[in-house]
Protein backbone atom coordinates (compact mmCIF):
# COMPACT_ATOMS: atom_id res chain seq x y z
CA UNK A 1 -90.89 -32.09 -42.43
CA UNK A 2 -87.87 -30.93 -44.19
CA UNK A 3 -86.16 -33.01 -47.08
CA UNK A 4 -83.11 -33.97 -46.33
CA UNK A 5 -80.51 -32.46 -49.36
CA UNK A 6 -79.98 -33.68 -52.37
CA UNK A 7 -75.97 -34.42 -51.81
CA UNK A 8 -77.09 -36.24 -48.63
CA UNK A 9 -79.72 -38.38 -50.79
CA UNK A 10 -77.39 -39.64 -53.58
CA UNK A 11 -76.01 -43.04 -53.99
CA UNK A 12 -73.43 -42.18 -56.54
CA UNK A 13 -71.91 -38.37 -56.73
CA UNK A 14 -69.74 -37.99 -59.73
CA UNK A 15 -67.02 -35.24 -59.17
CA UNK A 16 -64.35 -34.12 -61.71
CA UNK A 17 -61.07 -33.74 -60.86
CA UNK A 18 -57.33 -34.01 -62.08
CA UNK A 19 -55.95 -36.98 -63.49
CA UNK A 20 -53.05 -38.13 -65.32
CA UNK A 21 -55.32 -38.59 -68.74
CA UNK A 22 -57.64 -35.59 -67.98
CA UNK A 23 -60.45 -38.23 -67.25
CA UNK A 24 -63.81 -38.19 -65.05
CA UNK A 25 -63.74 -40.64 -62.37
CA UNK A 26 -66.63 -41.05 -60.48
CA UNK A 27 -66.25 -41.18 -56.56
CA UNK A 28 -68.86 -43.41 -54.33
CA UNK A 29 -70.40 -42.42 -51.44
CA UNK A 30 -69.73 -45.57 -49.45
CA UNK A 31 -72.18 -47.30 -47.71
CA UNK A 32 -70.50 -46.91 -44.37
CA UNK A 33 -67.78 -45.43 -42.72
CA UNK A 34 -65.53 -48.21 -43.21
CA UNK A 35 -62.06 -47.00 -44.96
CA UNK A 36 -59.28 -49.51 -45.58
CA UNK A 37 -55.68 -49.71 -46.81
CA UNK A 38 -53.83 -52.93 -47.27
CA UNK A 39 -56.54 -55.02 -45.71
CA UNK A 40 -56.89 -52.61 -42.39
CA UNK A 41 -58.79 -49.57 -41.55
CA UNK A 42 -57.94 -46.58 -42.36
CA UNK A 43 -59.59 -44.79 -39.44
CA UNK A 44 -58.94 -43.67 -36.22
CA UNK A 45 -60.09 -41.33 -33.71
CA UNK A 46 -58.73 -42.92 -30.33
CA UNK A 47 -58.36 -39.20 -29.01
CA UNK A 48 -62.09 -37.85 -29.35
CA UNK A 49 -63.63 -41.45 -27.80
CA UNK A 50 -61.41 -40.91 -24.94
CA UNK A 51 -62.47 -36.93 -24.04
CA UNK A 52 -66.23 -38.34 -24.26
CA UNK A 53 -65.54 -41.25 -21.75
CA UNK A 54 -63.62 -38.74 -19.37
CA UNK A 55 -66.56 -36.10 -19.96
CA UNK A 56 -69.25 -38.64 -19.39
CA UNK A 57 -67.39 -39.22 -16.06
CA UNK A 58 -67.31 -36.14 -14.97
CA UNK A 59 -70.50 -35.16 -15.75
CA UNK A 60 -71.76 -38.38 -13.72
CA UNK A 61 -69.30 -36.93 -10.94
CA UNK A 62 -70.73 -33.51 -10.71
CA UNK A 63 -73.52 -34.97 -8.25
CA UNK A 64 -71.70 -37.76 -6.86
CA UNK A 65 -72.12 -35.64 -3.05
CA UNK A 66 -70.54 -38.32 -1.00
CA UNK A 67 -66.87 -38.90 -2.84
CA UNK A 68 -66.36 -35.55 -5.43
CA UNK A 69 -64.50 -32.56 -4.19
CA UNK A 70 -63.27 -29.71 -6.37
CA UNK A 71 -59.88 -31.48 -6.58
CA UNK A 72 -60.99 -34.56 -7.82
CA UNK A 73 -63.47 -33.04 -10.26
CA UNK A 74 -61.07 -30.10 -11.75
CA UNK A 75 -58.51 -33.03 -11.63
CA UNK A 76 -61.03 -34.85 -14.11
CA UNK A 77 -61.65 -31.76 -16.16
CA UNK A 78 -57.46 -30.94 -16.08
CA UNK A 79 -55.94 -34.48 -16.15
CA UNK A 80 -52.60 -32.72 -15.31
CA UNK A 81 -51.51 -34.08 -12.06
CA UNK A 82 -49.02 -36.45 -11.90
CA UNK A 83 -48.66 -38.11 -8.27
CA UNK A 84 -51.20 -37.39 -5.25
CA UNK A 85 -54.75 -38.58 -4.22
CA UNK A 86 -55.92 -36.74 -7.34
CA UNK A 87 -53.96 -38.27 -9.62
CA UNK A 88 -55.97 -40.97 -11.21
CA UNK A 89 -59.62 -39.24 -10.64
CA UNK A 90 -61.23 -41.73 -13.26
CA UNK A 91 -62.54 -45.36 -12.86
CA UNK A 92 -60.91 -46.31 -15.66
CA UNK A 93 -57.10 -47.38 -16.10
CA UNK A 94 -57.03 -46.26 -19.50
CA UNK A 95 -58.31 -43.09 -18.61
CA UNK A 96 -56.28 -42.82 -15.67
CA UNK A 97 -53.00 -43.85 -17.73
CA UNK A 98 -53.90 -41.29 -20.86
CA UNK A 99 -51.94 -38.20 -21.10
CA UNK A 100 -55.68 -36.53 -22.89
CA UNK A 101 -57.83 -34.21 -21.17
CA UNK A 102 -60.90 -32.50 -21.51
CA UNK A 103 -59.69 -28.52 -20.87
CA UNK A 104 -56.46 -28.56 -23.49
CA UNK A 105 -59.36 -28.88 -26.28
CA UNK A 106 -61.74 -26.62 -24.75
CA UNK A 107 -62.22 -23.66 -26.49
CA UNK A 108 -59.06 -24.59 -28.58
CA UNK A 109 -60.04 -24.43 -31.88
CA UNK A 110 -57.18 -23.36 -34.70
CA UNK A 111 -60.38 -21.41 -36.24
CA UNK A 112 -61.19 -19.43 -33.46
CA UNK A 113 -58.87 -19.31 -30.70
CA UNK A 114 -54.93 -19.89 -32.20
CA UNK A 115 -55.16 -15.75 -32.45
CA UNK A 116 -57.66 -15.51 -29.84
CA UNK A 117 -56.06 -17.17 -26.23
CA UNK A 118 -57.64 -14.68 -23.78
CA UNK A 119 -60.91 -15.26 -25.16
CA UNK A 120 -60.18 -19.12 -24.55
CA UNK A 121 -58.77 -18.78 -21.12
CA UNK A 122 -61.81 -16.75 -20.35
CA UNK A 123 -63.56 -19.97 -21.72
CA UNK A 124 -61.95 -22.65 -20.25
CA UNK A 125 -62.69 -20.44 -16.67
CA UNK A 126 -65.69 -20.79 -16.58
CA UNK A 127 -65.67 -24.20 -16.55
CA UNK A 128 -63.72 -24.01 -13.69
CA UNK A 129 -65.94 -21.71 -11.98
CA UNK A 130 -69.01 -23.96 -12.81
CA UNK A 131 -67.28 -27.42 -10.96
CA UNK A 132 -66.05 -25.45 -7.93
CA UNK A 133 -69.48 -23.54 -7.52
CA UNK A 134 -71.07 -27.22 -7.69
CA UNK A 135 -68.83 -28.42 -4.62
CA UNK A 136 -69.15 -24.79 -3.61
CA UNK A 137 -72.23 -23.54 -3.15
CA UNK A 138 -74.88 -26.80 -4.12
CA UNK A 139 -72.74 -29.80 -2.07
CA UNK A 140 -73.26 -27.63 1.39
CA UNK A 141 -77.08 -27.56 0.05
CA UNK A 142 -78.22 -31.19 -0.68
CA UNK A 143 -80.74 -31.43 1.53
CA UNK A 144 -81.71 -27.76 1.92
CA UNK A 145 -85.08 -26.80 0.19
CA UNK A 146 -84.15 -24.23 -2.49
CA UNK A 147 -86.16 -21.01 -2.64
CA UNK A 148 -85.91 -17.84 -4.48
CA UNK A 149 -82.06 -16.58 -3.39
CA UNK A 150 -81.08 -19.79 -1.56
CA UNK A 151 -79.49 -22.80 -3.12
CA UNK A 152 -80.81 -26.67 -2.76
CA UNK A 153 -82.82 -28.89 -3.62
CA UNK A 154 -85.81 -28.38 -5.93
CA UNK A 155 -88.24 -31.30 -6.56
CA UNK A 156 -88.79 -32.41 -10.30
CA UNK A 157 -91.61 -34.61 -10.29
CA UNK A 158 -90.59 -37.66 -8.70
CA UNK A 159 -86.69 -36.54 -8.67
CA UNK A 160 -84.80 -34.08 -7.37
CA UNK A 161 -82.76 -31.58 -8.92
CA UNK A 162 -80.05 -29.28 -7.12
CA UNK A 163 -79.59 -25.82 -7.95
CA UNK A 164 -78.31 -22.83 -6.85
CA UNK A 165 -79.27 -19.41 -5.76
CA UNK A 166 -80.45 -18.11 -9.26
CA UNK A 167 -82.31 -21.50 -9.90
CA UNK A 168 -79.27 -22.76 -11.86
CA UNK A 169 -78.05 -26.35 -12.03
CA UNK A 170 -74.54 -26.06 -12.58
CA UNK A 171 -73.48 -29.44 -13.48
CA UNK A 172 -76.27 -29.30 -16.72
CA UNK A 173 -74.06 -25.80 -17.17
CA UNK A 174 -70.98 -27.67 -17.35
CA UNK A 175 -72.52 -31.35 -19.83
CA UNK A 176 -74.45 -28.82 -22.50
CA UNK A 177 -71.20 -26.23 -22.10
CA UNK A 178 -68.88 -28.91 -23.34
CA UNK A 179 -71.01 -30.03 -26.37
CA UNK A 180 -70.24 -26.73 -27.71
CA UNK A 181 -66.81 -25.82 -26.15
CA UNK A 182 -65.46 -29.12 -26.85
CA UNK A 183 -67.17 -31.28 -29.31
CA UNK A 184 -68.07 -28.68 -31.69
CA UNK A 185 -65.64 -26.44 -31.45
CA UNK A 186 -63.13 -28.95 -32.37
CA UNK A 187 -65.02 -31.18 -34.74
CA UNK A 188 -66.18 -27.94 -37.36
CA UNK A 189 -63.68 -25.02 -35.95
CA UNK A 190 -60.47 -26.97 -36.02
CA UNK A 191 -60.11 -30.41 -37.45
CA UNK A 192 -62.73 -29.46 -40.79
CA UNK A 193 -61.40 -26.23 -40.89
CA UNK A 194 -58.87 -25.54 -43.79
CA UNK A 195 -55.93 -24.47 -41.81
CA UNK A 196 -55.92 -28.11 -40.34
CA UNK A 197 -56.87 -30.36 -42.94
CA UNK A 198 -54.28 -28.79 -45.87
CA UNK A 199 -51.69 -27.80 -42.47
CA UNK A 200 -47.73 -28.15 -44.09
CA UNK A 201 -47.81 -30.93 -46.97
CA UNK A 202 -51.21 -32.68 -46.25
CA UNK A 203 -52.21 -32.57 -49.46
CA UNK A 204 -49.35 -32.77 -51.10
CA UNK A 205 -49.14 -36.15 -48.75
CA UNK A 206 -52.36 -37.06 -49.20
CA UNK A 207 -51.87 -36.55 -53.06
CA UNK A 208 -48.92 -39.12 -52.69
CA UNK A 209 -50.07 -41.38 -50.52
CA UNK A 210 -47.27 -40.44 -47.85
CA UNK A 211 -49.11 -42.13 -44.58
CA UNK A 212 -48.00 -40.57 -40.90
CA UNK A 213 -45.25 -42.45 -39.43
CA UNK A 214 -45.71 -45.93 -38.35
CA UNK A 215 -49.56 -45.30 -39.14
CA UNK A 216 -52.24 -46.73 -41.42
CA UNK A 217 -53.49 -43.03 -42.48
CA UNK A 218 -52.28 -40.17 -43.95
CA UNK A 219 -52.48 -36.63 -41.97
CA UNK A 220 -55.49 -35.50 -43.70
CA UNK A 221 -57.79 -38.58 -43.39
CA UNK A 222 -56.98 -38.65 -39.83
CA UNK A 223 -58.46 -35.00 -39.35
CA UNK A 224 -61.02 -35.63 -40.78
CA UNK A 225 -61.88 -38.70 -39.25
CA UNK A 226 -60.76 -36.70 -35.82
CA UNK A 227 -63.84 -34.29 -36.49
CA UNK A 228 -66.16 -37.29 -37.28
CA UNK A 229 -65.21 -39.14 -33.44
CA UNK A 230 -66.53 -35.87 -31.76
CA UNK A 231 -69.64 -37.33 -33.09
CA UNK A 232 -69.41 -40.80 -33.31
CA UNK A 233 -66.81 -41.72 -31.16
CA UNK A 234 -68.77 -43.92 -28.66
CA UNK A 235 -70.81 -45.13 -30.70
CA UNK A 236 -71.91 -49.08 -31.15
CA UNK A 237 -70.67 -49.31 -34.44
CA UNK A 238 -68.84 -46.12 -35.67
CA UNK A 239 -68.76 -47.20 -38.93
CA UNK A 240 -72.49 -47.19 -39.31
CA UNK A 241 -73.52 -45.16 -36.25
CA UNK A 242 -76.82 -44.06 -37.02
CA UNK A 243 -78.85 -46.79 -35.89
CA UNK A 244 -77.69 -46.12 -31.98
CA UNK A 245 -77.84 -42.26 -32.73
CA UNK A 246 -79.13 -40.31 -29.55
CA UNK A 247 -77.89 -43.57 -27.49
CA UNK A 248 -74.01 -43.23 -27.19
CA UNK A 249 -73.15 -40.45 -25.55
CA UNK A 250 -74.35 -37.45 -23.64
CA UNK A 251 -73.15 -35.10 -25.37
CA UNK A 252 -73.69 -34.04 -29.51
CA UNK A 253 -74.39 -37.83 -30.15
CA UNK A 254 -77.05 -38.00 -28.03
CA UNK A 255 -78.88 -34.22 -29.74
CA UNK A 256 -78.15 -35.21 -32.73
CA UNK A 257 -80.69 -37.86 -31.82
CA UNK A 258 -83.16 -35.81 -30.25
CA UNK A 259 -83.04 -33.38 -33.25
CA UNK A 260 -83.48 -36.14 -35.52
CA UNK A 261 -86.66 -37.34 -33.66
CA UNK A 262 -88.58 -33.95 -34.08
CA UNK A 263 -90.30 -34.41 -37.26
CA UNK A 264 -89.36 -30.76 -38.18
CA UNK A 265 -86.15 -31.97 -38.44
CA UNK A 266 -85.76 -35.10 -39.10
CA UNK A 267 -83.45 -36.31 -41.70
CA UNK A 268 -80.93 -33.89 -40.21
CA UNK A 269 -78.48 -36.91 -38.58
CA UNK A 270 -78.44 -38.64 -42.34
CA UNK A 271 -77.37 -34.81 -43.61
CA UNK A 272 -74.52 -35.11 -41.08
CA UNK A 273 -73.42 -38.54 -41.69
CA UNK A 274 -73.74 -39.09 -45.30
CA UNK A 275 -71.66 -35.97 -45.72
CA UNK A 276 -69.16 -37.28 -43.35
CA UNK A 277 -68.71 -40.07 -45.45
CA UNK A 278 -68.80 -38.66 -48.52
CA UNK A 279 -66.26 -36.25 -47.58
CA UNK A 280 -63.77 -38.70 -46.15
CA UNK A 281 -63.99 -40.86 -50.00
CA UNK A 282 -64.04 -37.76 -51.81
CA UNK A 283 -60.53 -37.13 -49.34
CA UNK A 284 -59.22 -40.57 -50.89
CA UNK A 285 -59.78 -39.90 -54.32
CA UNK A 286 -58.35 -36.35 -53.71
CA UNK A 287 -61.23 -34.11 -54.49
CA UNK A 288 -60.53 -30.93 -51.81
CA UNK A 289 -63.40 -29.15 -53.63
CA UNK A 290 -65.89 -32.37 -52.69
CA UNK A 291 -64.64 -32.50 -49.49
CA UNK A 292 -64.87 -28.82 -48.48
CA UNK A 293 -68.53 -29.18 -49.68
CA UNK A 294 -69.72 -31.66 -47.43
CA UNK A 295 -67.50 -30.15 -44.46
CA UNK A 296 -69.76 -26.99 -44.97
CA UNK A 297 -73.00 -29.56 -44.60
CA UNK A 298 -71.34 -30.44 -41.38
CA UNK A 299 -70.75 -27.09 -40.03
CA UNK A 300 -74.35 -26.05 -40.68
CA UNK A 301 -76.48 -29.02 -39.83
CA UNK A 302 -74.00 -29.59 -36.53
CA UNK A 303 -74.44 -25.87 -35.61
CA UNK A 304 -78.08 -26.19 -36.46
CA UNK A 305 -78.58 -28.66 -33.46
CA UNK A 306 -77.23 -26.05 -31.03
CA UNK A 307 -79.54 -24.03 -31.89
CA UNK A 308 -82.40 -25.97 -32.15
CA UNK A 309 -81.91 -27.53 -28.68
CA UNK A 310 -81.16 -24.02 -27.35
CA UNK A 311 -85.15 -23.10 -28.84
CA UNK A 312 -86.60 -26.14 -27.51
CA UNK A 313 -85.15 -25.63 -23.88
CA UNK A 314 -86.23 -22.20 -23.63
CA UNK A 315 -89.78 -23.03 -25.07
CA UNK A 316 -90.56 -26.21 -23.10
CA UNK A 317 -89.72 -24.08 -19.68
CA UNK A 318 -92.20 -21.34 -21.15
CA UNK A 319 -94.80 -23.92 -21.55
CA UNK A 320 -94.40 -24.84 -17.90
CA UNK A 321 -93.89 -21.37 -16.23
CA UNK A 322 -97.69 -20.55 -18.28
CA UNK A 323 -98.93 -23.26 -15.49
CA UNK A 324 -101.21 -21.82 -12.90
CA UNK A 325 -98.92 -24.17 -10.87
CA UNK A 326 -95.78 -24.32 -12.68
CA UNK A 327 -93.27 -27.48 -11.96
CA UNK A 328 -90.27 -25.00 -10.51
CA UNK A 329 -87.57 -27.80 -10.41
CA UNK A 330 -88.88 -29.22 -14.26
CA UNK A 331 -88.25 -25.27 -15.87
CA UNK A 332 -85.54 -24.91 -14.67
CA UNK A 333 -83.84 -28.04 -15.40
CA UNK A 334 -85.00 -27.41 -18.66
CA UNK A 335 -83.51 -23.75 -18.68
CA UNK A 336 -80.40 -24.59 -17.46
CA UNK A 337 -79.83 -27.21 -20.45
CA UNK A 338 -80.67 -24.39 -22.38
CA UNK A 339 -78.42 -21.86 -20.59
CA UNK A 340 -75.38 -24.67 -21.76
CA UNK A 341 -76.89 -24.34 -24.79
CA UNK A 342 -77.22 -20.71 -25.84
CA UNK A 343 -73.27 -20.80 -24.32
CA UNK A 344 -72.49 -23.25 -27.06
CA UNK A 345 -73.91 -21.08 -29.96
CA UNK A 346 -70.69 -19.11 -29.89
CA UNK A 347 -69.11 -22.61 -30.59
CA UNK A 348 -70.97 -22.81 -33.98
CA UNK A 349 -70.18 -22.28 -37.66
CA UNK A 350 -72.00 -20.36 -40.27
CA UNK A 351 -71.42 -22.48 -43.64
CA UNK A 352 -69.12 -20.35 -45.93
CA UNK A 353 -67.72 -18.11 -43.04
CA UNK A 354 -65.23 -18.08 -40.41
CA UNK A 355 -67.91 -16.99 -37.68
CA UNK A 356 -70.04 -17.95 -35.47
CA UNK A 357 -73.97 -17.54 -35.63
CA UNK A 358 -73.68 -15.67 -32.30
CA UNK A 359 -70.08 -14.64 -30.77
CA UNK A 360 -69.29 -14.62 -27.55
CA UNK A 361 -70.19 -11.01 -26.88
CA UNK A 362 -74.01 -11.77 -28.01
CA UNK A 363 -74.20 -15.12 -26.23
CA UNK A 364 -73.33 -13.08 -23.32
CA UNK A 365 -75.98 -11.14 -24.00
CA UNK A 366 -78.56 -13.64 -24.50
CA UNK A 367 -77.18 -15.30 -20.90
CA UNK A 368 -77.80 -11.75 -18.94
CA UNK A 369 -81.47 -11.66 -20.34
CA UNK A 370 -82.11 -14.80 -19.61
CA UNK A 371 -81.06 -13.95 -16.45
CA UNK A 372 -82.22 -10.35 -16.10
CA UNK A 373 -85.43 -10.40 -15.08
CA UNK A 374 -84.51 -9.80 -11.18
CA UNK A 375 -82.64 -10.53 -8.70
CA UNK A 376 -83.25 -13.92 -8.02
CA UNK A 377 -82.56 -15.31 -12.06
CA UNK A 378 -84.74 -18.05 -13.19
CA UNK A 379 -87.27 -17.62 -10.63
CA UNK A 380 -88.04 -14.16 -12.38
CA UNK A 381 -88.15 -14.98 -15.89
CA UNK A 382 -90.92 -14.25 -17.83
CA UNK A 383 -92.32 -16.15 -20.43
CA UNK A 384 -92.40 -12.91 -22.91
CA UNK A 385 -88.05 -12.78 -22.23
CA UNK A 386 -88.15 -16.90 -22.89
CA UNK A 387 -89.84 -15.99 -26.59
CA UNK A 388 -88.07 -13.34 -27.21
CA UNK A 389 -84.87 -14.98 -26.83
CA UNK A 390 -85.99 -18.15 -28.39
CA UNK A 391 -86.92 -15.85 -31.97
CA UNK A 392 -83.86 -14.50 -31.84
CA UNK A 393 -81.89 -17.62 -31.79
CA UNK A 394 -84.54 -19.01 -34.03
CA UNK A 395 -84.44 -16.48 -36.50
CA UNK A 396 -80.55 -16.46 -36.98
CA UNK A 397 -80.71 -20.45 -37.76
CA UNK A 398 -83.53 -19.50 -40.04
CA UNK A 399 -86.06 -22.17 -38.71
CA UNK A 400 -89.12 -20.98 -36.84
CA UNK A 401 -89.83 -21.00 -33.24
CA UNK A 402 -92.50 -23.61 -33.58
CA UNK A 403 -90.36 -26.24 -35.21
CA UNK A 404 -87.99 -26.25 -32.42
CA UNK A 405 -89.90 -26.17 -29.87
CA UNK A 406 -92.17 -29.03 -29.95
């Protein structure tokens, strides 16, 4: 089992920094993530709860075969039209009334992708590919029985999963995608990134105490706490979200969970939190060197689920190809959670850099070998390509293939 770190462990962290008389002041980690000012919170993340309630629709949509079409489900994905049949694709008035949507923040990272907009657009594509090949090419196919080269439906044990040609279900493509194109992209690559949290005068304002117009918070706080509703943003209680973890969402809440329940890893969603809150106080008290510390924790232990889920997939579809009569429909559900997965390792962060532990270029290449075994995709792969790839993404996170895939 591996100990959870020291900073994460603390009760009390004492940090130096500046004051009028030169003195040490010691900054608590807080016992939740409960911030006031004035008698009222301090935190808000309205923006991030609302892209996970219109992703966990559309991901519920992506195999609703009797009412989705491509419209309705790009119009989900888009939120951009204004009057029409499409126009309010959600089943929630708030939804339906927000002017949020899932594709402005996909692959829109001030990190990676304010100097880098054909590389998002290519992004944000594929996306769009994914939904219209679901309506596409699997819709027609429901109740066709898939085989090697022919989309349909693949039994699962006792359900059914729907796939396409190349064994691929697209809407897992499209859920596991977004985890890394939207959640963590934005939570590490933009909003605990340094360009964003000291942007114009935000410390100088934070310094100060100069709160954002007609708001309870001042521009850095609300970054931060912007990065921590990626996370937590559905959550039962946000403040103290760890005792629902895995439960709230489908989408890095919910891994975060399943991470946390290998024993390999477990202590990893305390890692995450604690620093989270450590890093919001040590905002408060205005210790930037304390707060870019534990935003490094984040970026690390965050990215590490990617990868570890990525292993796991890979492994667990290995385990059942080695079958003398493998479960078809059960590997490759598994492998095409893990094909959204390897696709969100370009979405990670290595702790201390500006890059990714894979970029796009080698995710691409991890997607064509997992893929490039013949003509017909999954139904080729070998269980030697499924280890190979799973040491290479293994050995770049540093943890061993075992540990992750059990």
């Amino acid at each position: 089992m591996r100990s959870i770190s020291l900073i994460s462990a603390v009760i009390l962290v004492f940090a130096l920094f500046s004051c009028d008389n030169g003195s040490v002041s010691p900054i608590d980690e807080p016992d939740t993530y409960d911030f006031q000012r004035n008698g009222s919170s301090s935190v808000s993340f309205t923006g991030q709860t609302t892209r996970i309630q219109m992703a966990e629709e559309l991901a519920a949509s992506l195999k609703d075969f009797d009412n989705a079409s491509t419209e309705l489900l790009l119009e989900m994905f888009r939120n951009e039209t204004e009057s029409g049949d499409d126009a309010d694709p959600y089943s929630s008035a708030d939804l339906n009334a927000s002017d949020k949507s899932i594709k402005s923040k996909v692959a829109a990272s001030q990190d990676y992708y304010s100097s880098n907009t054909a590389e998002s657009a290519v992004i944000k594509a594929d996306f769009e590919s994914w939904i219209n090949a679901q309506v596409n090419e699997v819709f027609p196919a429901q109740n066709v029985e898939a085989t090697a080269g022919t989309a349909g439906q693949i039994a699962d044990g006792s359900s059914a999963r729907y796939i396409n040609a190349k064994g691929l279900e697209y809407d897992q493509m499209v859920i596991k995608g977004l985890i890394g194109a939207l959640m963590t992209d934005q939570a590490l690559n933009n909003y605990l990134g340094t360009a964003v949290l000291d942007e114009g005068n935000n410390r100088e304002d934070n310094d100060n105490g100069v709160l954002v117009e007609g708001k309870n918070y001042t521009n850095m706080e609300h970054k931060w706490d912007e990065a921590y509703g990626y996370l937590y943003g559905t959550s039962v209680d946000p403040a103290d979200p760890n005792a629902t973890i895995g439960g709230d969402d489908s989408f890095l809440n919910k891994y975060i969970g399943r991470a946390e329940g290998d024993e390999d890893f477990a202590g990893i969603a305390a890692e995450i939190y604690n620093a989270f809150k450590l890093g919001r106080a040590a905002i408060v008290a205005g210790d930037y060197t304390l707060r870019d510390e534990q935003a490094e924790i984040i970026k690390e232990k965050v990215s590490e689920i990617i990868g570890i889920r990525a292993v796991y997939y890979l492994q667990q579809a290995k385990f059942i190809l080695d079958q003398s009569n493998p479960d078809y429909g059960a590997a490759f559900h598994d492998l095409s959670e893990g094909y959204g997965f390897i696709y969100s390792l370009m979405f990670t962060r290595k702790p201390n850099t500006d890059a990714p532990y894979f970029t796009k270029s080698e995710v691409d290449a991890l997607i064509a070998k997992l893929l490039g075994d013949g003509e017909n995709g999954l139904w080729d792969v070998t269980p030697t390509t499924l280890d190979e790839l799973s040491s290479e993404i293994a050995d770049a996170f540093k943890f061993t293939v075992e540990q992750a895939g059990s």
